[in-house]
PDB file of N, CA and C in Angstrom:
ATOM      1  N   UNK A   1     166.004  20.702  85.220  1.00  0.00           N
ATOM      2  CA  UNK A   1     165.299  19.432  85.395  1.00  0.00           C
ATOM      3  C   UNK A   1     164.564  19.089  84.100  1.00  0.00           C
ATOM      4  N   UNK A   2     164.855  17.410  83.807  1.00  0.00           N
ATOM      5  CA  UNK A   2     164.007  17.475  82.460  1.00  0.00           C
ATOM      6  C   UNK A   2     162.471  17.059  82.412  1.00  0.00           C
ATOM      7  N   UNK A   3     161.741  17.683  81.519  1.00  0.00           N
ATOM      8  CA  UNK A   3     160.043  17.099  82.222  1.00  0.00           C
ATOM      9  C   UNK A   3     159.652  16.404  81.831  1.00  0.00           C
ATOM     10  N   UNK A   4     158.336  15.745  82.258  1.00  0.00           N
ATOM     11  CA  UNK A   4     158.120  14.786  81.729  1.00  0.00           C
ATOM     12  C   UNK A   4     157.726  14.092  81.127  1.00  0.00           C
ATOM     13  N   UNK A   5     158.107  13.288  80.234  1.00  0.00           N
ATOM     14  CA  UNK A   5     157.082  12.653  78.979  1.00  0.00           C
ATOM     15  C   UNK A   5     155.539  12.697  79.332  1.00  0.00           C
ATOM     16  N   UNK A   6     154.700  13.441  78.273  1.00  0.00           N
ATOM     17  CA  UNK A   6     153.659  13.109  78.359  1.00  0.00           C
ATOM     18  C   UNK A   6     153.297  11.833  77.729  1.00  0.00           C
ATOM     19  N   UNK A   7     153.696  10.890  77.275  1.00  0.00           N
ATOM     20  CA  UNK A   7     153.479   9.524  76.623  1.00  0.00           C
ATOM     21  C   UNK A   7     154.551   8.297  76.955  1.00  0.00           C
ATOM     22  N   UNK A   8     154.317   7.341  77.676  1.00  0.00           N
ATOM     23  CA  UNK A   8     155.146   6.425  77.604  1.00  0.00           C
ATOM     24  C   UNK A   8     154.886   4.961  76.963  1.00  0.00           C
ATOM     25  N   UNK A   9     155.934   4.073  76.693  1.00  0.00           N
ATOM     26  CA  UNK A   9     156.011   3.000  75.308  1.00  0.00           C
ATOM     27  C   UNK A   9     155.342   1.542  76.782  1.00  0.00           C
ATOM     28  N   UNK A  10     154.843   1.023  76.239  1.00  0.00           N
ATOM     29  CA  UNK A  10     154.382   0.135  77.036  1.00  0.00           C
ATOM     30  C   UNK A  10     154.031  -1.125  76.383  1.00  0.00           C
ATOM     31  N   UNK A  11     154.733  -2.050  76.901  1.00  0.00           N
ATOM     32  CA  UNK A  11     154.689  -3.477  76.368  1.00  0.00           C
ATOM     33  C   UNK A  11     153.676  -4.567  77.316  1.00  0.00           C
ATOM     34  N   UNK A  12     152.770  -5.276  76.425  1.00  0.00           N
ATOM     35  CA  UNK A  12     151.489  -6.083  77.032  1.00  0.00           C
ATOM     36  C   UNK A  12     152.146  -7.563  76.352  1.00  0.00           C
ATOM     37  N   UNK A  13     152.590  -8.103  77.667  1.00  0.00           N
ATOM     38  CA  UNK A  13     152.367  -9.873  77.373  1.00  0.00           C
ATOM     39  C   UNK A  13     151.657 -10.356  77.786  1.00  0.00           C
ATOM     40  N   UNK A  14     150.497 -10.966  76.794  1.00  0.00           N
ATOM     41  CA  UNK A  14     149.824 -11.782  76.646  1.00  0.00           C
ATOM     42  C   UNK A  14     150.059 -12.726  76.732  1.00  0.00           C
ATOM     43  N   UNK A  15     148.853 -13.727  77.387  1.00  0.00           N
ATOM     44  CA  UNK A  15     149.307 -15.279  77.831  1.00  0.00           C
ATOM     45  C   UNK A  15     149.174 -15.989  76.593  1.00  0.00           C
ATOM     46  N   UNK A  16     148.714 -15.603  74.999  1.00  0.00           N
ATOM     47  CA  UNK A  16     148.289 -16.416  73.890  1.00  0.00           C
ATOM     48  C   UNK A  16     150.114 -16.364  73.897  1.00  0.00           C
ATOM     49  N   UNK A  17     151.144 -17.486  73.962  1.00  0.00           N
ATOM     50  CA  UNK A  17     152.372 -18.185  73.558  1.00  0.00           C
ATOM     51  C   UNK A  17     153.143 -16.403  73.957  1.00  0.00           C
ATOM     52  N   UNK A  18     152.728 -15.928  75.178  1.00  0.00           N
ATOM     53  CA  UNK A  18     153.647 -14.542  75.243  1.00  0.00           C
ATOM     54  C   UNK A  18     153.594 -13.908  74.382  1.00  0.00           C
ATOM     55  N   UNK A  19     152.194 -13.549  73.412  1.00  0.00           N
ATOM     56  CA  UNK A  19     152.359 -12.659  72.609  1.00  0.00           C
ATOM     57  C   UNK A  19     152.646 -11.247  72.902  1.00  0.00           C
ATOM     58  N   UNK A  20     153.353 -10.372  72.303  1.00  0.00           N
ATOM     59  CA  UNK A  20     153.652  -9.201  72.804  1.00  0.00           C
ATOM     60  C   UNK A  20     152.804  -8.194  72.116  1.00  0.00           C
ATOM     61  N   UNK A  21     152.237  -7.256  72.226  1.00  0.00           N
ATOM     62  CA  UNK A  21     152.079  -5.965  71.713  1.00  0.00           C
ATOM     63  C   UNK A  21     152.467  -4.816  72.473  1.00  0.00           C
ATOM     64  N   UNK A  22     153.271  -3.478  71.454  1.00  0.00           N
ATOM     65  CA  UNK A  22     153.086  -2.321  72.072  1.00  0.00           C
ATOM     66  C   UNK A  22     152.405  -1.221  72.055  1.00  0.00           C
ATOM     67  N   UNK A  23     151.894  -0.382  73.409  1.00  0.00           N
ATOM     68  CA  UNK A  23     151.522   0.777  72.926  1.00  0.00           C
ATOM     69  C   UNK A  23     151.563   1.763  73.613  1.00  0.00           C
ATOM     70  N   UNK A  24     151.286   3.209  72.993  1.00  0.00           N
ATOM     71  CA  UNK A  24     151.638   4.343  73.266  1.00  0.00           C
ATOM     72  C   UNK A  24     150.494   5.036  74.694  1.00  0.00           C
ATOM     73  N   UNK A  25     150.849   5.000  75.804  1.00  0.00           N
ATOM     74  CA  UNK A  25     150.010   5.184  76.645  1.00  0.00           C
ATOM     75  C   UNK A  25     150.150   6.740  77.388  1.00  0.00           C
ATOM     76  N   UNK A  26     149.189   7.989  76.815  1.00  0.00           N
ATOM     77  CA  UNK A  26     149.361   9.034  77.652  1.00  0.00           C
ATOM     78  C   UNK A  26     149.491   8.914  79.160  1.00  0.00           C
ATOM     79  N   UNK A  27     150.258   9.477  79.795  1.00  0.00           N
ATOM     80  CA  UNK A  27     150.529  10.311  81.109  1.00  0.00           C
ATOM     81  C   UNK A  27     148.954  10.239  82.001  1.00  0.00           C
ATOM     82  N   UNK A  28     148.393  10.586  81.633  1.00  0.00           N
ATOM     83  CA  UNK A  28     146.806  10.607  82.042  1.00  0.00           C
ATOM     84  C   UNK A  28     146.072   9.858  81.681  1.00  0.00           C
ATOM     85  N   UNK A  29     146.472   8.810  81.257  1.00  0.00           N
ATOM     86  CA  UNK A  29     145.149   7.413  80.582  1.00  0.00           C
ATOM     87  C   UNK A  29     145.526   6.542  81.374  1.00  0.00           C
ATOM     88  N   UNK A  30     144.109   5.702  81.408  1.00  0.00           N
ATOM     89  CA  UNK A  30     144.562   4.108  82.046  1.00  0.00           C
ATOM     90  C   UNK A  30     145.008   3.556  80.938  1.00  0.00           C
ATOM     91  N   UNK A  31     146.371   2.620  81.695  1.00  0.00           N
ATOM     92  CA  UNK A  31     146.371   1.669  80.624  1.00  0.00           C
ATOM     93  C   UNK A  31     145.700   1.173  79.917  1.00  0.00           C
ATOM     94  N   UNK A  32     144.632   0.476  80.377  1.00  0.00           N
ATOM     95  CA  UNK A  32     143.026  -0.303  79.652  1.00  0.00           C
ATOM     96  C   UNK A  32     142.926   0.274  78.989  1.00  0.00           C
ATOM     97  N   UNK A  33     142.093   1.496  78.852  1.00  0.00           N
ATOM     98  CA  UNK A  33     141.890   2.199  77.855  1.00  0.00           C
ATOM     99  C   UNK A  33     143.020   2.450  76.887  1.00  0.00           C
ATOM    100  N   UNK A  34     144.238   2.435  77.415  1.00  0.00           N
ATOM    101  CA  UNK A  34     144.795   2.726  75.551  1.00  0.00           C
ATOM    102  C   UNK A  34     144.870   1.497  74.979  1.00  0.00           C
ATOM    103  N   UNK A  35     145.244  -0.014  75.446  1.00  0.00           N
ATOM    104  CA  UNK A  35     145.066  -1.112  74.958  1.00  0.00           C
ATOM    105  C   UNK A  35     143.607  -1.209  74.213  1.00  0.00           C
ATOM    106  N   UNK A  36     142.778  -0.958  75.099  1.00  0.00           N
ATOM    107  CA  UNK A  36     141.121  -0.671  74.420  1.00  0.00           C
ATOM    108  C   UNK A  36     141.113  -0.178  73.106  1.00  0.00           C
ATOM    109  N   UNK A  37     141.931   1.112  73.156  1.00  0.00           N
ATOM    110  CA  UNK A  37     141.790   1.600  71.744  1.00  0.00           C
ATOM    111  C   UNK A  37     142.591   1.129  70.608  1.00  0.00           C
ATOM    112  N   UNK A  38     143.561   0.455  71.110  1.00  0.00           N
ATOM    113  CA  UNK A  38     144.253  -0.187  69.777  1.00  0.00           C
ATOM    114  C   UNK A  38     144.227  -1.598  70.055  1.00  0.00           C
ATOM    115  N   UNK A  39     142.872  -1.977  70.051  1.00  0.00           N
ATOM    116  CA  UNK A  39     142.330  -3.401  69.860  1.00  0.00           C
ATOM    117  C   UNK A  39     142.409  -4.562  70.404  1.00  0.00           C
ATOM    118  N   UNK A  40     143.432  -3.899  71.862  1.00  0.00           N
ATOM    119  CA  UNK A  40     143.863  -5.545  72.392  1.00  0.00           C
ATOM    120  C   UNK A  40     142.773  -5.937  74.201  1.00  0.00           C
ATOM    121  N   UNK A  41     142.332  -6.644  73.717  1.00  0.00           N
ATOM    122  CA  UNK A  41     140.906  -6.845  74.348  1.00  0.00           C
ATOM    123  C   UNK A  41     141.521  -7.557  75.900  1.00  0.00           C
ATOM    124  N   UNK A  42     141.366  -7.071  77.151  1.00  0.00           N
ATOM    125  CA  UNK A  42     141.843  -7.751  78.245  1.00  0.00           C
ATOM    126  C   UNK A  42     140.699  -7.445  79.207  1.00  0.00           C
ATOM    127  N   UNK A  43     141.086  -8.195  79.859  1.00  0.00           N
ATOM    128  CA  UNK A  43     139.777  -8.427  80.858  1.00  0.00           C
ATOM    129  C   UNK A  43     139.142  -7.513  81.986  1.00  0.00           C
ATOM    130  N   UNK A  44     138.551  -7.035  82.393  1.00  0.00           N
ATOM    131  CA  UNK A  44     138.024  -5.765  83.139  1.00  0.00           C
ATOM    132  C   UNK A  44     136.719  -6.258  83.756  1.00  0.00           C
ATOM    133  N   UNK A  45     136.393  -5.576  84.522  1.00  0.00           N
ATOM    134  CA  UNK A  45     135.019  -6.075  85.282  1.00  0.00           C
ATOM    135  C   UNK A  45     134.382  -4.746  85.895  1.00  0.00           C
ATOM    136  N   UNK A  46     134.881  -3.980  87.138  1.00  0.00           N
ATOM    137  CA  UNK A  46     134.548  -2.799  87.569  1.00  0.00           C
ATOM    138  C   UNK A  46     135.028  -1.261  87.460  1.00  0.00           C
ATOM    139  N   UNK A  47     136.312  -1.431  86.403  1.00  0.00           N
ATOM    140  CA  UNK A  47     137.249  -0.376  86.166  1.00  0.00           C
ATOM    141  C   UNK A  47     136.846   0.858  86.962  1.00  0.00           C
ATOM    142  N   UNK A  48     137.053   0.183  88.545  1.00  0.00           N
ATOM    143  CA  UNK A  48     137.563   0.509  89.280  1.00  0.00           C
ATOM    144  C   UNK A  48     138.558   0.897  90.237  1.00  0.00           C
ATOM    145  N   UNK A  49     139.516  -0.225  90.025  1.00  0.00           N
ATOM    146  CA  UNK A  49     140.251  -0.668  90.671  1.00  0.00           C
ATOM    147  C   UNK A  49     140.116  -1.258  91.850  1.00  0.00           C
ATOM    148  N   UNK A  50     139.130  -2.398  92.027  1.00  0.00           N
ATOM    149  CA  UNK A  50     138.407  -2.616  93.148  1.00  0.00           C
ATOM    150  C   UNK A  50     138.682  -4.461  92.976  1.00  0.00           C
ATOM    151  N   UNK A  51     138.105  -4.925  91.859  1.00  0.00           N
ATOM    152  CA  UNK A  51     137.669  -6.220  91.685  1.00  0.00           C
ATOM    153  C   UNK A  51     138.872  -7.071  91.416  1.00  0.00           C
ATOM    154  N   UNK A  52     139.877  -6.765  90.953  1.00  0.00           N
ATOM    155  CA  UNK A  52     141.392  -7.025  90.486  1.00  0.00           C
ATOM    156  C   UNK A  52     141.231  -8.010  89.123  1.00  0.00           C
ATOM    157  N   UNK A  53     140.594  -8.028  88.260  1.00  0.00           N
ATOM    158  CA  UNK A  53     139.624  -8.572  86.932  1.00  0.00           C
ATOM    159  C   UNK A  53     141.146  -8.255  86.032  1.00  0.00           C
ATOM    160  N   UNK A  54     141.362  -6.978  86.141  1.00  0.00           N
ATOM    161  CA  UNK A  54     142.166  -6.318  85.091  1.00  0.00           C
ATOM    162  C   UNK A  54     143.953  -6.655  85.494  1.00  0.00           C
ATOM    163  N   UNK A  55     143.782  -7.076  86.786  1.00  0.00           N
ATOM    164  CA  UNK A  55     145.303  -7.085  87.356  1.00  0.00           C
ATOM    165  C   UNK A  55     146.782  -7.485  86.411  1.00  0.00           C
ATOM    166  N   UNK A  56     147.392  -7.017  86.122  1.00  0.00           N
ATOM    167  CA  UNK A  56     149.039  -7.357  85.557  1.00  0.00           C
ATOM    168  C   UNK A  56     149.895  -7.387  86.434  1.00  0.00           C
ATOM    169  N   UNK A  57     151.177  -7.739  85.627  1.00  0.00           N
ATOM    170  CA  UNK A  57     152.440  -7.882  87.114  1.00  0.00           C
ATOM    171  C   UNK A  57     153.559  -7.222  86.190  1.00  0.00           C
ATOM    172  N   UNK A  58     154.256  -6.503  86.557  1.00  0.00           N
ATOM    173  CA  UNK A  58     155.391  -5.964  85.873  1.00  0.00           C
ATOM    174  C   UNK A  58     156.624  -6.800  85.603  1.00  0.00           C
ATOM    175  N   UNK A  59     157.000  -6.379  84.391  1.00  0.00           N
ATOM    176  CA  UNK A  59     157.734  -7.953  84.272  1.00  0.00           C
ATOM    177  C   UNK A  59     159.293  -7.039  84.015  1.00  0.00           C
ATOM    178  N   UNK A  60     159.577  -6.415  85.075  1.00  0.00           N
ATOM    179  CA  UNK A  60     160.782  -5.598  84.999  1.00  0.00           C
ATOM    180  C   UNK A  60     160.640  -4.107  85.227  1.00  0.00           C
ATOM    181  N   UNK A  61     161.266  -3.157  85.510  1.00  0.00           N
ATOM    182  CA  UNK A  61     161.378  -1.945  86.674  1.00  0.00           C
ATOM    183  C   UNK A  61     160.601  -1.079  85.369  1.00  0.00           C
ATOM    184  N   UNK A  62     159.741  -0.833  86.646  1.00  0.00           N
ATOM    185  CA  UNK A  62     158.469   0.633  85.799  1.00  0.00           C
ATOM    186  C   UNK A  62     157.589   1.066  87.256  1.00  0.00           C
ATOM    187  N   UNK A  63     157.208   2.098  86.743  1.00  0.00           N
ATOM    188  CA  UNK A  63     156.489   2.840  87.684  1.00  0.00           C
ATOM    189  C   UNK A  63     154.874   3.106  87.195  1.00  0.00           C
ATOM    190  N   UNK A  64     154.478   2.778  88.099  1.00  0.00           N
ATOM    191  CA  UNK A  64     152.915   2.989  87.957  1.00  0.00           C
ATOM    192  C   UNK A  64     151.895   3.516  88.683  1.00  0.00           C
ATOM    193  N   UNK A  65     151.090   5.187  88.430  1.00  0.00           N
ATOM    194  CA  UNK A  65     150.885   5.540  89.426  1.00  0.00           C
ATOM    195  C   UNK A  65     149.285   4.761  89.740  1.00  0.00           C
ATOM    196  N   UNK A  66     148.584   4.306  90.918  1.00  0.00           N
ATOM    197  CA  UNK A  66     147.442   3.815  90.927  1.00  0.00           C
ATOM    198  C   UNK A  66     146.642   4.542  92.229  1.00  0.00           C
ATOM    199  N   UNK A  67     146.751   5.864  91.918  1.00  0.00           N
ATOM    200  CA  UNK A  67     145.629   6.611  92.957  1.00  0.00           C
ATOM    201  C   UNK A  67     144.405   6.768  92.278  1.00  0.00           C
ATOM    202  N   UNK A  68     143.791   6.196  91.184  1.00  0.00           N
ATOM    203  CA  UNK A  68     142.770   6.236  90.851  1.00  0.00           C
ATOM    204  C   UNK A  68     141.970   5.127  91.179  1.00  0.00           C
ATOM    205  N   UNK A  69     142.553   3.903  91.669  1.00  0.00           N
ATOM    206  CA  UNK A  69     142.509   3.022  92.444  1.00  0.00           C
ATOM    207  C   UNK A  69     141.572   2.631  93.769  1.00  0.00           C
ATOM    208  N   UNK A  70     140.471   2.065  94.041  1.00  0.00           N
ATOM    209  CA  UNK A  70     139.744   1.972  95.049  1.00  0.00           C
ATOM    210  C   UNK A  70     140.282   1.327  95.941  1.00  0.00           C
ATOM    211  N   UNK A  71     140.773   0.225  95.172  1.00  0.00           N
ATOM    212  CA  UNK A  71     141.561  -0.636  96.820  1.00  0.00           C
ATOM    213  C   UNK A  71     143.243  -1.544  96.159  1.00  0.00           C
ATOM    214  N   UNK A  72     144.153  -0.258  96.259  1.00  0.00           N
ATOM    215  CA  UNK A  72     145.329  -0.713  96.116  1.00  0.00           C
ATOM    216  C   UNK A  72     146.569  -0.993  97.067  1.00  0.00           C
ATOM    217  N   UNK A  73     147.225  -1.756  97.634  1.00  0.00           N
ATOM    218  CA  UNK A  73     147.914  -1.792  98.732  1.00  0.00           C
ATOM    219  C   UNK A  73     149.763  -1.464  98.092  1.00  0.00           C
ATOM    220  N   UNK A  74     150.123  -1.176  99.512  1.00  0.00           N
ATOM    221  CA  UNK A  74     151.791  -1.280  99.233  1.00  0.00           C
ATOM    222  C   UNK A  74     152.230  -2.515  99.020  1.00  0.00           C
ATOM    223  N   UNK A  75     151.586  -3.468  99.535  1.00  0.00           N
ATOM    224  CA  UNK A  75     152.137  -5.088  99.660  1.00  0.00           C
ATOM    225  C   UNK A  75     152.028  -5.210  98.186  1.00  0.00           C
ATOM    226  N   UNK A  76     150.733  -5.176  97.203  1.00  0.00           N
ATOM    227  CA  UNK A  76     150.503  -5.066  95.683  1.00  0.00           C
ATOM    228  C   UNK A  76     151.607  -4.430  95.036  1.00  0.00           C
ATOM    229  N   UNK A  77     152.147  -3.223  95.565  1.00  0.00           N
ATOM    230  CA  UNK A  77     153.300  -2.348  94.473  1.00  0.00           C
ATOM    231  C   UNK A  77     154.740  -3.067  94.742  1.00  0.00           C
ATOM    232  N   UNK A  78     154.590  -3.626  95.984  1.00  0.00           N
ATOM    233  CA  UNK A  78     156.299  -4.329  96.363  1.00  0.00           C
ATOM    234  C   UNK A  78     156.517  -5.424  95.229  1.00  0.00           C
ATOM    235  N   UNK A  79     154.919  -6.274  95.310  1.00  0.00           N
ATOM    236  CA  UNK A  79     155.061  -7.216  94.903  1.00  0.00           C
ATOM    237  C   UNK A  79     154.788  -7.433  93.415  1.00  0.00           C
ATOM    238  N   UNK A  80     154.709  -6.108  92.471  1.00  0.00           N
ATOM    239  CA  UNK A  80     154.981  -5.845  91.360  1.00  0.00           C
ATOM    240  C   UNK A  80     153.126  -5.764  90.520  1.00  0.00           C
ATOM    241  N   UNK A  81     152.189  -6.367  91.353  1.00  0.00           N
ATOM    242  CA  UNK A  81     151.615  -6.162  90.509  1.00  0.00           C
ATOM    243  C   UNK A  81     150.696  -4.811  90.332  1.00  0.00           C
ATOM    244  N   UNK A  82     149.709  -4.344  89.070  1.00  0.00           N
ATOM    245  CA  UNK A  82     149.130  -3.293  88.876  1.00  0.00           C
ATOM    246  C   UNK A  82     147.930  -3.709  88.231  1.00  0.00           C
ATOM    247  N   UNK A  83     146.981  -2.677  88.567  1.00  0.00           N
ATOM    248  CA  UNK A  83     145.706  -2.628  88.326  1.00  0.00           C
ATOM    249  C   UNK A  83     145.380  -1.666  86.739  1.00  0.00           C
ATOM    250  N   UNK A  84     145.450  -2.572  86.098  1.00  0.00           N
ATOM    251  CA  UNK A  84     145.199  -2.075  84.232  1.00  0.00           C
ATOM    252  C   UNK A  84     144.230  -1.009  84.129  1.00  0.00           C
ATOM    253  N   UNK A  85     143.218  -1.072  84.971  1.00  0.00           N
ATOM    254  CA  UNK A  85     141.847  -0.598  84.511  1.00  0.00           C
ATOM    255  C   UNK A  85     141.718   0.791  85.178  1.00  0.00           C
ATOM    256  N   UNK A  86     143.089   1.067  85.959  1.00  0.00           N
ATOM    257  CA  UNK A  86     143.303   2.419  86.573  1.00  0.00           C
ATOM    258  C   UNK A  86     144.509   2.806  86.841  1.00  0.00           C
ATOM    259  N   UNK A  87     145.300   2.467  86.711  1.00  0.00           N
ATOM    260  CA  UNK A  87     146.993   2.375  86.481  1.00  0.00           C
ATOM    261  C   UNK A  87     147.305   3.377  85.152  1.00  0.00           C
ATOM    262  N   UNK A  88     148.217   4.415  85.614  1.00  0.00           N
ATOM    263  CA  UNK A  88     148.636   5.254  84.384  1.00  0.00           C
ATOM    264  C   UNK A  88     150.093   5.352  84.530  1.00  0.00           C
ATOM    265  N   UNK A  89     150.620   5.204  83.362  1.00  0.00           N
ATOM    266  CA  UNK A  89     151.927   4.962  83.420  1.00  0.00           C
ATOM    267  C   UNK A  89     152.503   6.374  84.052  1.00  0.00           C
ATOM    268  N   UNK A  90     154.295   6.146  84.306  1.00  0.00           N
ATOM    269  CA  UNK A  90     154.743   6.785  84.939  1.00  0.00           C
ATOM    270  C   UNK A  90     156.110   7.103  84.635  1.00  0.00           C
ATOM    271  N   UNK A  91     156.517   5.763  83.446  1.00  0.00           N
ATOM    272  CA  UNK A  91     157.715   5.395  83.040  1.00  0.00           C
ATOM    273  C   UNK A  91     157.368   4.145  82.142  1.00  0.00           C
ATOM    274  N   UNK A  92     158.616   3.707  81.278  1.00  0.00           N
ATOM    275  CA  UNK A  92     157.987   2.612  80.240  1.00  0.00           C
ATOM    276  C   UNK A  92     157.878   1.596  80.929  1.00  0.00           C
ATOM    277  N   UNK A  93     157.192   0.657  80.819  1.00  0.00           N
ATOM    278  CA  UNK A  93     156.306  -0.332  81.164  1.00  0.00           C
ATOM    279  C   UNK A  93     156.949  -1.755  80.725  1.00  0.00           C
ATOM    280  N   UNK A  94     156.404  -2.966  81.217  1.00  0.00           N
ATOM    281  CA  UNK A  94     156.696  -3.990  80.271  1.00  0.00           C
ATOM    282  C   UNK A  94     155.573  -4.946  81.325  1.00  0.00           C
ATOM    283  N   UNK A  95     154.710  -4.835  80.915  1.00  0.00           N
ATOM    284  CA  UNK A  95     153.304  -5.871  81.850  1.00  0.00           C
ATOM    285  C   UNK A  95     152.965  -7.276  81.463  1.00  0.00           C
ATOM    286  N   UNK A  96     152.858  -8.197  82.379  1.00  0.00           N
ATOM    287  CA  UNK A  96     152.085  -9.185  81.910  1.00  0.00           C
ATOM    288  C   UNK A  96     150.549  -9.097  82.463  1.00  0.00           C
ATOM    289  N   UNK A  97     150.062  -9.181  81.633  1.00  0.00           N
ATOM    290  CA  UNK A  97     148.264  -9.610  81.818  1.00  0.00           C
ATOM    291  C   UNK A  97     148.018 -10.628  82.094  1.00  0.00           C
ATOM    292  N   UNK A  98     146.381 -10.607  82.451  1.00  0.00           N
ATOM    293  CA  UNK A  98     145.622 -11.946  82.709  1.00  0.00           C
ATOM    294  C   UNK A  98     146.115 -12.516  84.549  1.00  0.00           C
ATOM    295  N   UNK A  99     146.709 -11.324  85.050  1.00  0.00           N
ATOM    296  CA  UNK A  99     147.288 -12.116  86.318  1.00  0.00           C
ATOM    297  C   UNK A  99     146.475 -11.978  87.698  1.00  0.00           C
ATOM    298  N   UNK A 100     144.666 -11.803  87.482  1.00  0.00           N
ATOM    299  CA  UNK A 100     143.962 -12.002  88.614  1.00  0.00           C
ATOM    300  C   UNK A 100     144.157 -12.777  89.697  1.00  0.00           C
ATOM    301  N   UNK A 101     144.347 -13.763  88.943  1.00  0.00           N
ATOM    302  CA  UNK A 101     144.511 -15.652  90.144  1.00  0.00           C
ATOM    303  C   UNK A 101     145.740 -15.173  90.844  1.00  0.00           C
ATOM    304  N   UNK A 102     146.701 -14.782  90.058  1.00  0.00           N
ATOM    305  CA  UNK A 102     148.176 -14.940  91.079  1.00  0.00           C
ATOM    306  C   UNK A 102     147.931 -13.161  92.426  1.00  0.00           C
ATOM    307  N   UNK A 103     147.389 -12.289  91.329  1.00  0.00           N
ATOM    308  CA  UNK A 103     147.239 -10.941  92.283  1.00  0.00           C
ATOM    309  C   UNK A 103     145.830 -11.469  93.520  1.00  0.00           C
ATOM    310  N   UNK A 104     145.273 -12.460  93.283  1.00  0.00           N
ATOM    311  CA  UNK A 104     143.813 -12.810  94.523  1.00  0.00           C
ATOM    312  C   UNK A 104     144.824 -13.732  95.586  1.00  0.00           C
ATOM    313  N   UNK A 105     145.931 -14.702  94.766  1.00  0.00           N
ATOM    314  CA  UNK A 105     146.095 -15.774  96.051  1.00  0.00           C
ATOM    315  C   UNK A 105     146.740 -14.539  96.515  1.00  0.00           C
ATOM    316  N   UNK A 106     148.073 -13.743  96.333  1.00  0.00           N
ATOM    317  CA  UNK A 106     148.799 -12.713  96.659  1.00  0.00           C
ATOM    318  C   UNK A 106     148.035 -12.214  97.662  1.00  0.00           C
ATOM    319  N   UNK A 107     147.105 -11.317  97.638  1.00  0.00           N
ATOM    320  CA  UNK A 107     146.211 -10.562  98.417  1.00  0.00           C
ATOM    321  C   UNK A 107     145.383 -11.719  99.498  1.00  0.00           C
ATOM    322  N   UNK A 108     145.127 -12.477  99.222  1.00  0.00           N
ATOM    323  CA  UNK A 108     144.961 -13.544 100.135  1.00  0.00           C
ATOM    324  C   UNK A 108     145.754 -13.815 101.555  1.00  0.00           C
ATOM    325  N   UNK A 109     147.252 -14.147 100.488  1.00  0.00           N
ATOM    326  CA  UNK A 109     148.334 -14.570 102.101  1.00  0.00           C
ATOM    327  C   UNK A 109     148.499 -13.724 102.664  1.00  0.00           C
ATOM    328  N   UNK A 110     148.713 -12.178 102.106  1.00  0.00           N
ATOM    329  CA  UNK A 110     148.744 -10.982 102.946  1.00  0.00           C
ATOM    330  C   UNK A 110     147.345 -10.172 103.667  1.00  0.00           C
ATOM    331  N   UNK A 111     146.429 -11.299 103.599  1.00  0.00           N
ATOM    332  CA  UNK A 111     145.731 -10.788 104.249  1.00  0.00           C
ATOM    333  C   UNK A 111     144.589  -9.664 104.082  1.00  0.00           C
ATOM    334  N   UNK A 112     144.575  -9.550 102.532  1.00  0.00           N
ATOM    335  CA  UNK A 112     144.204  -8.414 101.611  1.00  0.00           C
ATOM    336  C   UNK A 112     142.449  -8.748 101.482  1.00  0.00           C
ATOM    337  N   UNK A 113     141.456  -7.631 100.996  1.00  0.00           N
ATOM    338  CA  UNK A 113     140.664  -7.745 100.312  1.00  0.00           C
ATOM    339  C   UNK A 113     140.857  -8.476  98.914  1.00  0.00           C
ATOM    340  N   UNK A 114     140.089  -9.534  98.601  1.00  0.00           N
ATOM    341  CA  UNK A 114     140.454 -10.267  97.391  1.00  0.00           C
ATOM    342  C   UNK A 114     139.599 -10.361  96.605  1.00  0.00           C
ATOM    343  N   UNK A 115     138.723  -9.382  96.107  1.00  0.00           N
ATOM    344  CA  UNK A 115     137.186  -9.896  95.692  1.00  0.00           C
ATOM    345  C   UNK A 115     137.046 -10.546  94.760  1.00  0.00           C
ATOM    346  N   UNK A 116     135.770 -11.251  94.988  1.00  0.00           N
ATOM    347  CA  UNK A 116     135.718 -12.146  93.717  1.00  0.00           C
ATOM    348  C   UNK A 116     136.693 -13.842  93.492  1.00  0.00           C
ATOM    349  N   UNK A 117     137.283 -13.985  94.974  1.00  0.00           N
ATOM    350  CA  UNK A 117     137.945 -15.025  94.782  1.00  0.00           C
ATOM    351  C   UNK A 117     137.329 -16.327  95.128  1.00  0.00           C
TER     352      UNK A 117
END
């Protein structure tokens, strides 16, 4: 069996004209934080995983584990999106940011805790 990357490549689209950046995100880090450290500033509030401030949506097949997560649902993972501010990769990535509004109405129709909406 082969094991497993401790580091995976992870791509952040940004809503400035889809700007892209990549970066190298350990096995054990939140995403946030490695974006944090190589300068790309996104939005956070309780890095908790509670407030959905930090929320992204996967913009194509990746895995993301979010048990560090205060209030994450299955309806959230079907429906692609992830919580930045406690989300550690799992496999390479390709995220869009900035997607609170669409992850609050989301959690809304299903009936979800939505805070902050």
């Amino acid at each position: 069996m082969k094991p497993d990357p401790t580091a995976f490549q992870v791509v952040l689209v940004l809503p400035d004209n889809d700007d892209e950046r990549s970066i190298l995100v350990g096995r054990e880090e939140h995403i946030w934080d490695a974006a944090f450290k190589a300068g790309i500033v996104l939005p956070a509030l309780c890095h908790q995983g509670r407030c959905l401030t930090c929320a992204g949506r996967l913009d194509g097949p990746g895995n993301v584990d979010q048990s560090d997560s205060v209030d994450y649902y299955p309806q959230d993972r079907e429906s692609g999106f992830v919580l930045l501010c406690t989300g550690k990769p799992r496999s390479a990535l390709r995220i869009r940011t900035h997607q609170q509004n669409e992850m609050r109405q989301h959690r809304i129709q299903n009936r979800r805790a939505a805070p902050y909406s």
